[in-house]
PDB file of N, CA and C in Angstrom:
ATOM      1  N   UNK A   1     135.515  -3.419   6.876  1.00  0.00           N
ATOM      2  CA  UNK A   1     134.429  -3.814   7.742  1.00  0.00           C
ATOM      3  C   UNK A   1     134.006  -5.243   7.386  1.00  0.00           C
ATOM      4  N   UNK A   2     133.829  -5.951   8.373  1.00  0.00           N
ATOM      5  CA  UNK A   2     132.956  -7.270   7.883  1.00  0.00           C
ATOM      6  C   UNK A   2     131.895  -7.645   8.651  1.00  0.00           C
ATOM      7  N   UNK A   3     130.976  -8.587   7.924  1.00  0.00           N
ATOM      8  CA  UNK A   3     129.650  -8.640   7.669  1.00  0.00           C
ATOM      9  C   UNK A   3     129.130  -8.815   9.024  1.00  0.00           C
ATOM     10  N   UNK A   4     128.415  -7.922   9.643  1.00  0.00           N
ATOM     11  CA  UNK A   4     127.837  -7.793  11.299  1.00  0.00           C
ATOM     12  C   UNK A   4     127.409  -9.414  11.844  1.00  0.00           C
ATOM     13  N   UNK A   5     127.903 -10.091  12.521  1.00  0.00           N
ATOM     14  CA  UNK A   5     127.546 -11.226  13.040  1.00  0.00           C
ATOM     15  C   UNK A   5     127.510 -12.364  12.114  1.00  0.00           C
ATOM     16  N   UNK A   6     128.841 -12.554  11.169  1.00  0.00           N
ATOM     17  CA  UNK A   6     129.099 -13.220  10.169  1.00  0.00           C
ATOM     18  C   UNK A   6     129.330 -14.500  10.755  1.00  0.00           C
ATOM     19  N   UNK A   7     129.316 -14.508  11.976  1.00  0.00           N
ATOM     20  CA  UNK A   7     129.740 -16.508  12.386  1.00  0.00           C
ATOM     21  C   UNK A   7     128.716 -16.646  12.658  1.00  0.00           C
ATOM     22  N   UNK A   8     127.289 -15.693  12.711  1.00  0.00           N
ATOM     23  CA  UNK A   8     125.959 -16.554  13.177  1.00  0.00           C
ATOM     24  C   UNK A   8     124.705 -16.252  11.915  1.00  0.00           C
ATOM     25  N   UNK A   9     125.430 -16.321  10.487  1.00  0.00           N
ATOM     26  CA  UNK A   9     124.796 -16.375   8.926  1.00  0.00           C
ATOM     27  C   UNK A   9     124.155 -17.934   8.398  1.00  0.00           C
ATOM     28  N   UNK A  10     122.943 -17.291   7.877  1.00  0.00           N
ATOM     29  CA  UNK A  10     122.006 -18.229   7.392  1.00  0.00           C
ATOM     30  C   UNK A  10     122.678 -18.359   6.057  1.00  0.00           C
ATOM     31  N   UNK A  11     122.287 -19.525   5.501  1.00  0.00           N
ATOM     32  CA  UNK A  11     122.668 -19.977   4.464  1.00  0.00           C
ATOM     33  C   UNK A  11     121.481 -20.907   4.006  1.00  0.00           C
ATOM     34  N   UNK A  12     120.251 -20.911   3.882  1.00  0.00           N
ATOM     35  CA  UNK A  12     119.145 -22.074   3.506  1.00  0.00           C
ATOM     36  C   UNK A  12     119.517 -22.750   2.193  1.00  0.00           C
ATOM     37  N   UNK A  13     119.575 -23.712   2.831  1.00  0.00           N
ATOM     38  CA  UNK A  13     119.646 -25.070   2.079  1.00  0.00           C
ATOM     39  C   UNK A  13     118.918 -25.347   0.760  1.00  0.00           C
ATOM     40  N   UNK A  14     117.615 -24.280   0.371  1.00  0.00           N
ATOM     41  CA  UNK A  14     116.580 -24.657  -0.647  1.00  0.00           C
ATOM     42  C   UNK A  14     117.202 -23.343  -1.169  1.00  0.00           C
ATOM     43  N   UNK A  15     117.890 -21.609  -0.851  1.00  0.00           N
ATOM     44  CA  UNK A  15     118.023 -20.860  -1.876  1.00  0.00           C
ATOM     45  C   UNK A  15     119.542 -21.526  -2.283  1.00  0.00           C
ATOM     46  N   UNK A  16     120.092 -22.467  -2.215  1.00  0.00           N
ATOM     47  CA  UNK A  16     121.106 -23.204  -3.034  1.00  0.00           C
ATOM     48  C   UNK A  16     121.043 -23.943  -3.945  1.00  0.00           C
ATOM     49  N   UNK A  17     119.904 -25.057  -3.424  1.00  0.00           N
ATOM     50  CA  UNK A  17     119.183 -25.731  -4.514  1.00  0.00           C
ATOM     51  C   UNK A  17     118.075 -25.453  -5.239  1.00  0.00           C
ATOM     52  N   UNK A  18     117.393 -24.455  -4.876  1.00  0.00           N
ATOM     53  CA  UNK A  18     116.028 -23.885  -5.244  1.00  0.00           C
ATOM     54  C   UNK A  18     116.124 -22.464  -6.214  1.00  0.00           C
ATOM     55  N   UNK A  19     117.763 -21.967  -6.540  1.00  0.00           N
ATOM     56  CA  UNK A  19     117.553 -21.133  -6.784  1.00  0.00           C
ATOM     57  C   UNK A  19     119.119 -21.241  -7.729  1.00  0.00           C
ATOM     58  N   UNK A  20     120.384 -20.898  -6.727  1.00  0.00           N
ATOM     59  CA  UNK A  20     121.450 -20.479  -7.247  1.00  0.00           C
ATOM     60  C   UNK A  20     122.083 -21.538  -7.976  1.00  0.00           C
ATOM     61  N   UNK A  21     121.522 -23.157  -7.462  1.00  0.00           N
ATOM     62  CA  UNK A  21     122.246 -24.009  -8.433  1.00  0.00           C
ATOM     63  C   UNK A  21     121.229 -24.904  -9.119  1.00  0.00           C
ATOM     64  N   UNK A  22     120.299 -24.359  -9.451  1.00  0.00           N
ATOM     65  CA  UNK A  22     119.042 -25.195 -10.222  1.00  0.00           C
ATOM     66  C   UNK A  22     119.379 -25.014 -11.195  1.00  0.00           C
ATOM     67  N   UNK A  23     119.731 -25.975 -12.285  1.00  0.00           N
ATOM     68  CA  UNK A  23     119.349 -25.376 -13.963  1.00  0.00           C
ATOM     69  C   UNK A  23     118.210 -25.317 -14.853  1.00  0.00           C
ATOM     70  N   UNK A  24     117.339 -25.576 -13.543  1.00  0.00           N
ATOM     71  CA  UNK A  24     115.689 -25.464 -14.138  1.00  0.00           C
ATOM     72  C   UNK A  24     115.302 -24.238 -13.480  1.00  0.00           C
ATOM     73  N   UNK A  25     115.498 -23.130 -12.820  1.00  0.00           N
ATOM     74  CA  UNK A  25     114.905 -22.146 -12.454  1.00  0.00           C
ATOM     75  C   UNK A  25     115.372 -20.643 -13.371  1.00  0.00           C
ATOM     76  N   UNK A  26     114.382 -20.235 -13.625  1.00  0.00           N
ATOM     77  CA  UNK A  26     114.394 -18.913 -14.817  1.00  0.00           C
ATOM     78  C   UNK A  26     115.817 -18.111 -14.556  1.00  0.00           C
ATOM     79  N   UNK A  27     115.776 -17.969 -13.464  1.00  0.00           N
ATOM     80  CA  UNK A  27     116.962 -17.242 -13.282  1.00  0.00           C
ATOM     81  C   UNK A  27     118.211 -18.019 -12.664  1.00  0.00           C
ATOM     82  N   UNK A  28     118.055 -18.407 -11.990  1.00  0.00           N
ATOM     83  CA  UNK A  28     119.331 -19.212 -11.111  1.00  0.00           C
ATOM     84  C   UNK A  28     119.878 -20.067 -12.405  1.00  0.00           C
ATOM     85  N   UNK A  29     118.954 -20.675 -12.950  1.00  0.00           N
ATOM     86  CA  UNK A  29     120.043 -21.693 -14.240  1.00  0.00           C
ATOM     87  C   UNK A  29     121.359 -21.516 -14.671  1.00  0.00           C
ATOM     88  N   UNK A  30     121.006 -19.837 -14.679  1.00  0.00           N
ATOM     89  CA  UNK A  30     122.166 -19.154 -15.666  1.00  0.00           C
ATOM     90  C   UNK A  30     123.668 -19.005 -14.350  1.00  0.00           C
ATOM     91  N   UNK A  31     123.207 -18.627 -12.960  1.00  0.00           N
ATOM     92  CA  UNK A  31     124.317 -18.879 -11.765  1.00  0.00           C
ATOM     93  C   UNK A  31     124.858 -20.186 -12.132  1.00  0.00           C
ATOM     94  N   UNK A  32     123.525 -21.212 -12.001  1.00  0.00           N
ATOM     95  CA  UNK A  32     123.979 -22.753 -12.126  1.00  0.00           C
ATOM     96  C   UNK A  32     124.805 -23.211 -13.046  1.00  0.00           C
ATOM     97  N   UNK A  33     124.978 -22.418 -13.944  1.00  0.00           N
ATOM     98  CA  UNK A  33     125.833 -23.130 -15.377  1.00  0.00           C
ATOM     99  C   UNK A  33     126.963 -22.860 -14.734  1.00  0.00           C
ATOM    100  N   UNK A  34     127.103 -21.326 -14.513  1.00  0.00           N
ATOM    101  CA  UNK A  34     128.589 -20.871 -14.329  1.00  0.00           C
ATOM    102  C   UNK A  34     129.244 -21.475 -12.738  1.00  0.00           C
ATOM    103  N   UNK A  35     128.918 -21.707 -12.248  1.00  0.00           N
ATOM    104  CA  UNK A  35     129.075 -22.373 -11.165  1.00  0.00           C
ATOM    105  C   UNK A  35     129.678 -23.786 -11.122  1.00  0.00           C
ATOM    106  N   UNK A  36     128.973 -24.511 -12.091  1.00  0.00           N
ATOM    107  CA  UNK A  36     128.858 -25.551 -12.523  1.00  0.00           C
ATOM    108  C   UNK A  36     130.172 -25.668 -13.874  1.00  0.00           C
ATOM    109  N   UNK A  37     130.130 -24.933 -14.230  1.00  0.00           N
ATOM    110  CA  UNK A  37     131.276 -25.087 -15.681  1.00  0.00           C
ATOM    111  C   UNK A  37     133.054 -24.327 -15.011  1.00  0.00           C
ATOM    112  N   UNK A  38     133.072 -23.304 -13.837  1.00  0.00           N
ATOM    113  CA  UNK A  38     134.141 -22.401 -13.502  1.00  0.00           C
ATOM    114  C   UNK A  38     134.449 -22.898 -12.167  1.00  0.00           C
ATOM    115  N   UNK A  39     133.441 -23.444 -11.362  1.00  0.00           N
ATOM    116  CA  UNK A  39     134.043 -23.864 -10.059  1.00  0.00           C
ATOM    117  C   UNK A  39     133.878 -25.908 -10.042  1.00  0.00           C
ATOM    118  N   UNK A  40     133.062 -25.875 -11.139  1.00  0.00           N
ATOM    119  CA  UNK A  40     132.596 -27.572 -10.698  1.00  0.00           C
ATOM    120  C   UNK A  40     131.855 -27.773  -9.703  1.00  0.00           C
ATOM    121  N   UNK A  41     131.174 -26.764  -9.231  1.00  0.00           N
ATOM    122  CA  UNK A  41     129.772 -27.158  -8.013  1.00  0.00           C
ATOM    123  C   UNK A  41     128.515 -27.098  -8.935  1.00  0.00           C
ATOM    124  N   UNK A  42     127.618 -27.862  -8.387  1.00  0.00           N
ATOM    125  CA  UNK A  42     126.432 -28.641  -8.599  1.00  0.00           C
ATOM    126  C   UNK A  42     125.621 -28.872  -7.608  1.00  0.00           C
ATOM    127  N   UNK A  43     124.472 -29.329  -7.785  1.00  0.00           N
ATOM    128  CA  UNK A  43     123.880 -29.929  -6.403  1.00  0.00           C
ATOM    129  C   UNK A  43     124.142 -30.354  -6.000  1.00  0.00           C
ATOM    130  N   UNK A  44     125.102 -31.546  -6.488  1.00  0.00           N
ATOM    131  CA  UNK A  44     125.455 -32.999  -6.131  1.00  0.00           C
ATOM    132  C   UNK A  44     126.699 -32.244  -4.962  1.00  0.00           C
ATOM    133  N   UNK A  45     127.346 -31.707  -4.903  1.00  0.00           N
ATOM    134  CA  UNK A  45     128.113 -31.092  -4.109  1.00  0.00           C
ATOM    135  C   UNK A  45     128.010 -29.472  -3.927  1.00  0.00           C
ATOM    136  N   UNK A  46     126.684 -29.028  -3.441  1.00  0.00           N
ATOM    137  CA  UNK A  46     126.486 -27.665  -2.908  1.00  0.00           C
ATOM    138  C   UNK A  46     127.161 -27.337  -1.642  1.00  0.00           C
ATOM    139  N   UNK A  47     127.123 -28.775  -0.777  1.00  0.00           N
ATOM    140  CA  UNK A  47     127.977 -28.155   0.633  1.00  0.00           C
ATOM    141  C   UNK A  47     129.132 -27.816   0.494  1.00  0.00           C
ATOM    142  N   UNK A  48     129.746 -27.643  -0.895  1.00  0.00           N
ATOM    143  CA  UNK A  48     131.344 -26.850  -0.895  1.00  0.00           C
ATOM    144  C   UNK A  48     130.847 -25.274  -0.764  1.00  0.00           C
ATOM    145  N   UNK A  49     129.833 -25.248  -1.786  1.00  0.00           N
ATOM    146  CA  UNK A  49     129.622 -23.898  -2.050  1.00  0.00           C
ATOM    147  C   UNK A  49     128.896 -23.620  -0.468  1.00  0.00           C
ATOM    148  N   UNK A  50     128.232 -24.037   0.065  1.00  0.00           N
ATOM    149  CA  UNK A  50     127.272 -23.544   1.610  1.00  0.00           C
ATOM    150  C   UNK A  50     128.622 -23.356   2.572  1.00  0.00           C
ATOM    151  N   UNK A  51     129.462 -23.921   2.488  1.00  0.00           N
ATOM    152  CA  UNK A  51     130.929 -23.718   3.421  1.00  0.00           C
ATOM    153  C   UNK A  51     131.579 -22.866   3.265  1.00  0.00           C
ATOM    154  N   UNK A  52     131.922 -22.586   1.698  1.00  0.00           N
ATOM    155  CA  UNK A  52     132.562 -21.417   1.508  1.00  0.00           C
ATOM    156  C   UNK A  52     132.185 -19.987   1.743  1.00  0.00           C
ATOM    157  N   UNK A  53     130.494 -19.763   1.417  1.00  0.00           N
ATOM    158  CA  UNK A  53     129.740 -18.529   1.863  1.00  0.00           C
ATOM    159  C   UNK A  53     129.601 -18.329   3.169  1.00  0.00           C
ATOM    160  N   UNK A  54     129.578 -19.531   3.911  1.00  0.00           N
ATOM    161  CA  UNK A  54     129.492 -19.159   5.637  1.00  0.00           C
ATOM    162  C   UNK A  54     131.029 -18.672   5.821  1.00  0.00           C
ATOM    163  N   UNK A  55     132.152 -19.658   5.465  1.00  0.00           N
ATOM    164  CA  UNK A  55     133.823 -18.799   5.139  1.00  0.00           C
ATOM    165  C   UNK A  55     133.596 -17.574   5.792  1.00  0.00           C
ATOM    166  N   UNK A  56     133.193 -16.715   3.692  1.00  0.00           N
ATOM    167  CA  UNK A  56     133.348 -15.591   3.650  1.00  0.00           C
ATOM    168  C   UNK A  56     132.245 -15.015   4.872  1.00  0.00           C
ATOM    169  N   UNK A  57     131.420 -14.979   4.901  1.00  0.00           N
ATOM    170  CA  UNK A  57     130.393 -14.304   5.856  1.00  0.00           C
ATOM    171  C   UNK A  57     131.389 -13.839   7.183  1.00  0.00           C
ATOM    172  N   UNK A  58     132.191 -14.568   7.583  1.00  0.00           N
ATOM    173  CA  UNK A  58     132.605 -14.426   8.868  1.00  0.00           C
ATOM    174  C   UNK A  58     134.576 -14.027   8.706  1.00  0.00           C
ATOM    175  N   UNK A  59     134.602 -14.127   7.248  1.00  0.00           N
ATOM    176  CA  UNK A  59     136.158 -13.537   7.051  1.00  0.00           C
ATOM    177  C   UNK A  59     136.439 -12.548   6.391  1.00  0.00           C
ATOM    178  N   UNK A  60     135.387 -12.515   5.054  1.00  0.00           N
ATOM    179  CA  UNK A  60     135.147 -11.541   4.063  1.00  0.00           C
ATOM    180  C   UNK A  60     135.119  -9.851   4.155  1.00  0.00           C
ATOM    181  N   UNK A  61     135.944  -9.001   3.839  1.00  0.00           N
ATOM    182  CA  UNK A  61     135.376  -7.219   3.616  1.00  0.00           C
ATOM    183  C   UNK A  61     133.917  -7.389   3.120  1.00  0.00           C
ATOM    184  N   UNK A  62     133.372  -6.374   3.559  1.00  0.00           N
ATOM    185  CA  UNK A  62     132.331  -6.108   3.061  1.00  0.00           C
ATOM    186  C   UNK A  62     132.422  -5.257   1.815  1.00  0.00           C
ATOM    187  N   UNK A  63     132.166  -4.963   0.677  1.00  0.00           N
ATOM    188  CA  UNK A  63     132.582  -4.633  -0.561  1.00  0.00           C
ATOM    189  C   UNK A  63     131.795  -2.934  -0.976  1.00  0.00           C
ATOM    190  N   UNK A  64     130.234  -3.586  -0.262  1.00  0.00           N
ATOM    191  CA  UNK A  64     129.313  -2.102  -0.010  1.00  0.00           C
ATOM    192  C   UNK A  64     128.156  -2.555   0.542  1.00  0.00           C
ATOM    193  N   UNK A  65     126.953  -1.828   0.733  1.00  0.00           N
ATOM    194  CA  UNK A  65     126.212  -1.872   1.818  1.00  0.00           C
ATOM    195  C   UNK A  65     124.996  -0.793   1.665  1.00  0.00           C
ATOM    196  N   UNK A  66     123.778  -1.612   2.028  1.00  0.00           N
ATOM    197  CA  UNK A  66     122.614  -0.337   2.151  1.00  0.00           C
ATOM    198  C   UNK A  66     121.731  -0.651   2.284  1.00  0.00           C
ATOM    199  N   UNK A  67     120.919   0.209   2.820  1.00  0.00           N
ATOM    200  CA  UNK A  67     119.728   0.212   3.705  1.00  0.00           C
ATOM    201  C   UNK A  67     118.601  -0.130   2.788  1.00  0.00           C
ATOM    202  N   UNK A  68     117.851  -0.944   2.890  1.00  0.00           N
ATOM    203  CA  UNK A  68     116.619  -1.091   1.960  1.00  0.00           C
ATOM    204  C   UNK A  68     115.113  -0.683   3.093  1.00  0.00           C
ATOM    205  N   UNK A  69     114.012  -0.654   2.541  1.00  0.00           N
ATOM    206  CA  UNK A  69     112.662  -1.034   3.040  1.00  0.00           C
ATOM    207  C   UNK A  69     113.019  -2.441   4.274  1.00  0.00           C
ATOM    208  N   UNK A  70     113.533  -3.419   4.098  1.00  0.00           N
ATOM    209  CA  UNK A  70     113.565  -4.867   4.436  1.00  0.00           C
ATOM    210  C   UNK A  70     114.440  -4.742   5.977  1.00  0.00           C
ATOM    211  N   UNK A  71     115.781  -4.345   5.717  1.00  0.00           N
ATOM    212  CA  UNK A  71     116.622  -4.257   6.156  1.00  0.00           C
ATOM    213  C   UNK A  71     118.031  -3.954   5.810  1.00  0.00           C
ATOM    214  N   UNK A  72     118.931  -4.077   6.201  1.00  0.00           N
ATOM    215  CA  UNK A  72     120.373  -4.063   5.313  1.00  0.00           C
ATOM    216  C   UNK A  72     121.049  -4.537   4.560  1.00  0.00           C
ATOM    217  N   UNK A  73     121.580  -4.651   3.692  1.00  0.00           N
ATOM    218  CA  UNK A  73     122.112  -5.572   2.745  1.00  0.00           C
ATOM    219  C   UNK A  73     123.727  -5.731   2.565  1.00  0.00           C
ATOM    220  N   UNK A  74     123.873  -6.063   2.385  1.00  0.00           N
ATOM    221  CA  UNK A  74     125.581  -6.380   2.300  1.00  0.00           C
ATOM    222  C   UNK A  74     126.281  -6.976   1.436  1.00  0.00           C
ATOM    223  N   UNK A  75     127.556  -6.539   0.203  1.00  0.00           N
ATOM    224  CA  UNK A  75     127.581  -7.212  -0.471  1.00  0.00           C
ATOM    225  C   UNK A  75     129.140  -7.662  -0.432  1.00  0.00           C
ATOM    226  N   UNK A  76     129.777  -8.597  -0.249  1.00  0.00           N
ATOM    227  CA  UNK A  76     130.762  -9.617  -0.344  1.00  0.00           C
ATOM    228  C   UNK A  76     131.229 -10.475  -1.324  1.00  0.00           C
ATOM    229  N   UNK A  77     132.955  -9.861  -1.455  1.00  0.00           N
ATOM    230  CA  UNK A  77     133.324 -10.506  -2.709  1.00  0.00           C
ATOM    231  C   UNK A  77     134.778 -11.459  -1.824  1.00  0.00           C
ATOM    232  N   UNK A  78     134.703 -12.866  -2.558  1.00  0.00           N
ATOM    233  CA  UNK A  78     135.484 -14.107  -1.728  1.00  0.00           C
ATOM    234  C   UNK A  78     135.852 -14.848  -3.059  1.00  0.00           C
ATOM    235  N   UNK A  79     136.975 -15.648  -2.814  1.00  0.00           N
ATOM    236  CA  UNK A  79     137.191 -16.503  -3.471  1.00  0.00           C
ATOM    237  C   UNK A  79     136.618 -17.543  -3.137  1.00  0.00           C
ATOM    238  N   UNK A  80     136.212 -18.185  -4.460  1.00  0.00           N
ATOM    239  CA  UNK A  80     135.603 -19.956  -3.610  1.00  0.00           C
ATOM    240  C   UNK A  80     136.627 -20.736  -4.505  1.00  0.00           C
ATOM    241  N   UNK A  81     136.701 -21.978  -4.014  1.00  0.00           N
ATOM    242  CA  UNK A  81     137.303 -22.881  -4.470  1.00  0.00           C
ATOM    243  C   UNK A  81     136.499 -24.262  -4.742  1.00  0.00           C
ATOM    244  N   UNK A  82     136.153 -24.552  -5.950  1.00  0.00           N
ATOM    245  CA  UNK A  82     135.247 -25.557  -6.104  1.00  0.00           C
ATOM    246  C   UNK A  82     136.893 -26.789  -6.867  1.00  0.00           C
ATOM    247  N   UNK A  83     135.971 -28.151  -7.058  1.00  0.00           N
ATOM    248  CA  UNK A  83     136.456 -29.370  -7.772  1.00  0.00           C
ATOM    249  C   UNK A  83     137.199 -28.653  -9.282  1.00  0.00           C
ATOM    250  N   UNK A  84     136.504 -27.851  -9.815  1.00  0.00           N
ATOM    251  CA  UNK A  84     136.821 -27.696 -10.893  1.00  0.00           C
ATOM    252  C   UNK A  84     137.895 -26.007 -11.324  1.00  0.00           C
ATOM    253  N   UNK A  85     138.121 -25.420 -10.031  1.00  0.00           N
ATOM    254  CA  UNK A  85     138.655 -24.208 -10.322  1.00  0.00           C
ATOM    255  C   UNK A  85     138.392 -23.104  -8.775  1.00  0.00           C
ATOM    256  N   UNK A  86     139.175 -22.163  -9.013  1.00  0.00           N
ATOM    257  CA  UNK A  86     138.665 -21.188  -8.047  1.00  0.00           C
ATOM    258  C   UNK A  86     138.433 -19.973  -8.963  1.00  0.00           C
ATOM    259  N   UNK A  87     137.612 -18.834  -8.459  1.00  0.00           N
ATOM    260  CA  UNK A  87     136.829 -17.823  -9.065  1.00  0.00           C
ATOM    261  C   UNK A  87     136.045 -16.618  -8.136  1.00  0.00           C
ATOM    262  N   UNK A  88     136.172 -15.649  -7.663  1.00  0.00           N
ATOM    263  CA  UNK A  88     135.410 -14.706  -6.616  1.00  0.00           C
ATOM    264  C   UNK A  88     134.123 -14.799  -7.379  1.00  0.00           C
ATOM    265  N   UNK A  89     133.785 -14.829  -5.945  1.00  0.00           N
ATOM    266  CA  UNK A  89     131.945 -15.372  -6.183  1.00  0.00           C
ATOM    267  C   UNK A  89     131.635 -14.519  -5.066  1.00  0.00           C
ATOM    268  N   UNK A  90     130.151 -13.228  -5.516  1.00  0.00           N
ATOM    269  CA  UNK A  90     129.714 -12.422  -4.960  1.00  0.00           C
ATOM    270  C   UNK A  90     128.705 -12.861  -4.224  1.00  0.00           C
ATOM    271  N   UNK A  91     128.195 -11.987  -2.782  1.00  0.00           N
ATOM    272  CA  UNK A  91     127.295 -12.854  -2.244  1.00  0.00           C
ATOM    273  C   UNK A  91     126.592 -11.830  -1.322  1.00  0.00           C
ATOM    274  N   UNK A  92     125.416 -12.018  -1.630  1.00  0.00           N
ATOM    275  CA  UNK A  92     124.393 -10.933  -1.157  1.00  0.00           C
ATOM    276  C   UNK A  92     123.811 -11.314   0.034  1.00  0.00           C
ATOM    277  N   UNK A  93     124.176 -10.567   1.014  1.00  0.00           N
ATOM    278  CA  UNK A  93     122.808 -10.782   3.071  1.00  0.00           C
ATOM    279  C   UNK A  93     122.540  -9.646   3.024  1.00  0.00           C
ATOM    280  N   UNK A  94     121.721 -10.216   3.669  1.00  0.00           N
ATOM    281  CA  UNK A  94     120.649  -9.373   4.529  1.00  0.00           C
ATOM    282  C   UNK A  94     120.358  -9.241   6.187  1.00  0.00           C
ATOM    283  N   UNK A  95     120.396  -8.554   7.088  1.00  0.00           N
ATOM    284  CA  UNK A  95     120.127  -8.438   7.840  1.00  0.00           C
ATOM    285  C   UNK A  95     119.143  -7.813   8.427  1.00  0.00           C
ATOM    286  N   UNK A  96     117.627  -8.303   8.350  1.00  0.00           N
ATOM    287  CA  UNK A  96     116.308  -7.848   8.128  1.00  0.00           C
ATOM    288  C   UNK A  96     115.943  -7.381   9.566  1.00  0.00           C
ATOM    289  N   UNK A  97     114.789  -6.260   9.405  1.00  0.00           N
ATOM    290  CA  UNK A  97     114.635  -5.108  10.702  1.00  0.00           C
ATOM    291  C   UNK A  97     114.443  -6.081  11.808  1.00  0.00           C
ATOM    292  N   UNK A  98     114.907  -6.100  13.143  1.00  0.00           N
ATOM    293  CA  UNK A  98     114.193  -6.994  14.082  1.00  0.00           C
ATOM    294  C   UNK A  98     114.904  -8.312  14.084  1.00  0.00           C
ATOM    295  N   UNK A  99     115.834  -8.586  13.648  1.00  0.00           N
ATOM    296  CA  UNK A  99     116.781  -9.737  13.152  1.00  0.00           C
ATOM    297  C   UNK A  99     118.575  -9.235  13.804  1.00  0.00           C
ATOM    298  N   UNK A 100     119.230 -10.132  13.642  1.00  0.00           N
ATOM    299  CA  UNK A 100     120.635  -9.323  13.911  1.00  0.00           C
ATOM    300  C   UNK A 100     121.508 -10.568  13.124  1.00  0.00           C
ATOM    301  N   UNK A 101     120.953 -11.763  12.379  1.00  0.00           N
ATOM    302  CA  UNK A 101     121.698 -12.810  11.873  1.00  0.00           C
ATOM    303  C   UNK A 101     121.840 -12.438  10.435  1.00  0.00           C
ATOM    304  N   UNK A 102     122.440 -11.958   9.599  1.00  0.00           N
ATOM    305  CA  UNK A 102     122.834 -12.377   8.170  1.00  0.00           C
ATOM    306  C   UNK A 102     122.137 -13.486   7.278  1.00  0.00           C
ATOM    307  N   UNK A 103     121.287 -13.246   6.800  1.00  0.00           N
ATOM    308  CA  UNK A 103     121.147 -14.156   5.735  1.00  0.00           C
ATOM    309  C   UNK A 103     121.326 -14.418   4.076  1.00  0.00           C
ATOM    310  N   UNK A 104     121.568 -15.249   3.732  1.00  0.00           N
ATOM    311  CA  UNK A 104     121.941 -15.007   2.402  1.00  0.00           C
ATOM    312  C   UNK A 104     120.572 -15.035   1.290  1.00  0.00           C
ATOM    313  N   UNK A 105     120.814 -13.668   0.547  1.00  0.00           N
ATOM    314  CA  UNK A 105     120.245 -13.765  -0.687  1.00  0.00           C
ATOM    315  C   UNK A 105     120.139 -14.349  -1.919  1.00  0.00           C
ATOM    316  N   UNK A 106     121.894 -13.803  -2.047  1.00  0.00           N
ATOM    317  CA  UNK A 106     121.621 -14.631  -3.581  1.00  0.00           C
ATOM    318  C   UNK A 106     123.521 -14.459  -3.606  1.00  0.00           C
ATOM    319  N   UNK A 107     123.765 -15.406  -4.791  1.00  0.00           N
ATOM    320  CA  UNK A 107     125.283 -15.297  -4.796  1.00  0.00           C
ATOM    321  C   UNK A 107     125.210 -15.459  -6.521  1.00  0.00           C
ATOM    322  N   UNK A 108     126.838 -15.312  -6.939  1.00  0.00           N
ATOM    323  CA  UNK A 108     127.091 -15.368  -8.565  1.00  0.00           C
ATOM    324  C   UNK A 108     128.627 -15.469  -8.711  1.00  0.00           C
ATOM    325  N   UNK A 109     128.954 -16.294  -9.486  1.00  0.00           N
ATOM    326  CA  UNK A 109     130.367 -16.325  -9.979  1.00  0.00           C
ATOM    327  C   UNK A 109     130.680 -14.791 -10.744  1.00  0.00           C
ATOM    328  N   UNK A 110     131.418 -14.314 -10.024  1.00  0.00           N
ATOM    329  CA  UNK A 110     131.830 -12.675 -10.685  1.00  0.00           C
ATOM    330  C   UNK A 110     132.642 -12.935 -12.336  1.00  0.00           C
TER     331      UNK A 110
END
């Protein structure tokens, strides 16, 4: 199965920099290193990584799946290919009640 309306997935621009590739945020730092040390993405070049998750969104199996309070969730495993290496990098949407677009949660070098 793949990800319900994967060619029309959000990807915000601030949970890339605001979150998954910050090395100042409590949690994301620790994405950011590995990201940063296994694929060679950074801020300085996040639009590899924002290209590759829209990719998978619209090519990717869906891996598993479930219903929350929010809406649905979906979880997707892809290869990315950064400057410095390639590595499957997991990647969490959502498709929230009243919505029908995919958005992304959160992602991680597996």
């Amino acid at each position: 199965m793949k990800l319900p309306n994967g060619e029309r997935a959000i990807v915000d621009d601030a949970k890339l920099s605001d979150y998954v590739l910050s090395p100042t945020h409590p949690v994301g730092r620790h994405h950011a290193a590995l990201f940063a040390r296994l694929l060679g993405i950074d801020l300085e070049n996040a639009e590899v990584l924002k290209a590759a998750l829209l990719s998978a969104a619209c090519t990717a199996d869906v891996d598993s799946q479930e219903r929350t309070p929010f809406g649905r969730k979906f979880r997707l495993i892809a290869n990315v290919s950064g400057p410095g290496g390639e590595k499957p990098v997991v990647s969490v949407w959502i498709i929230e009640e009243g919505s029908d677009r995919p958005r992304l949660v959160t992602c991680f070098v597996e």
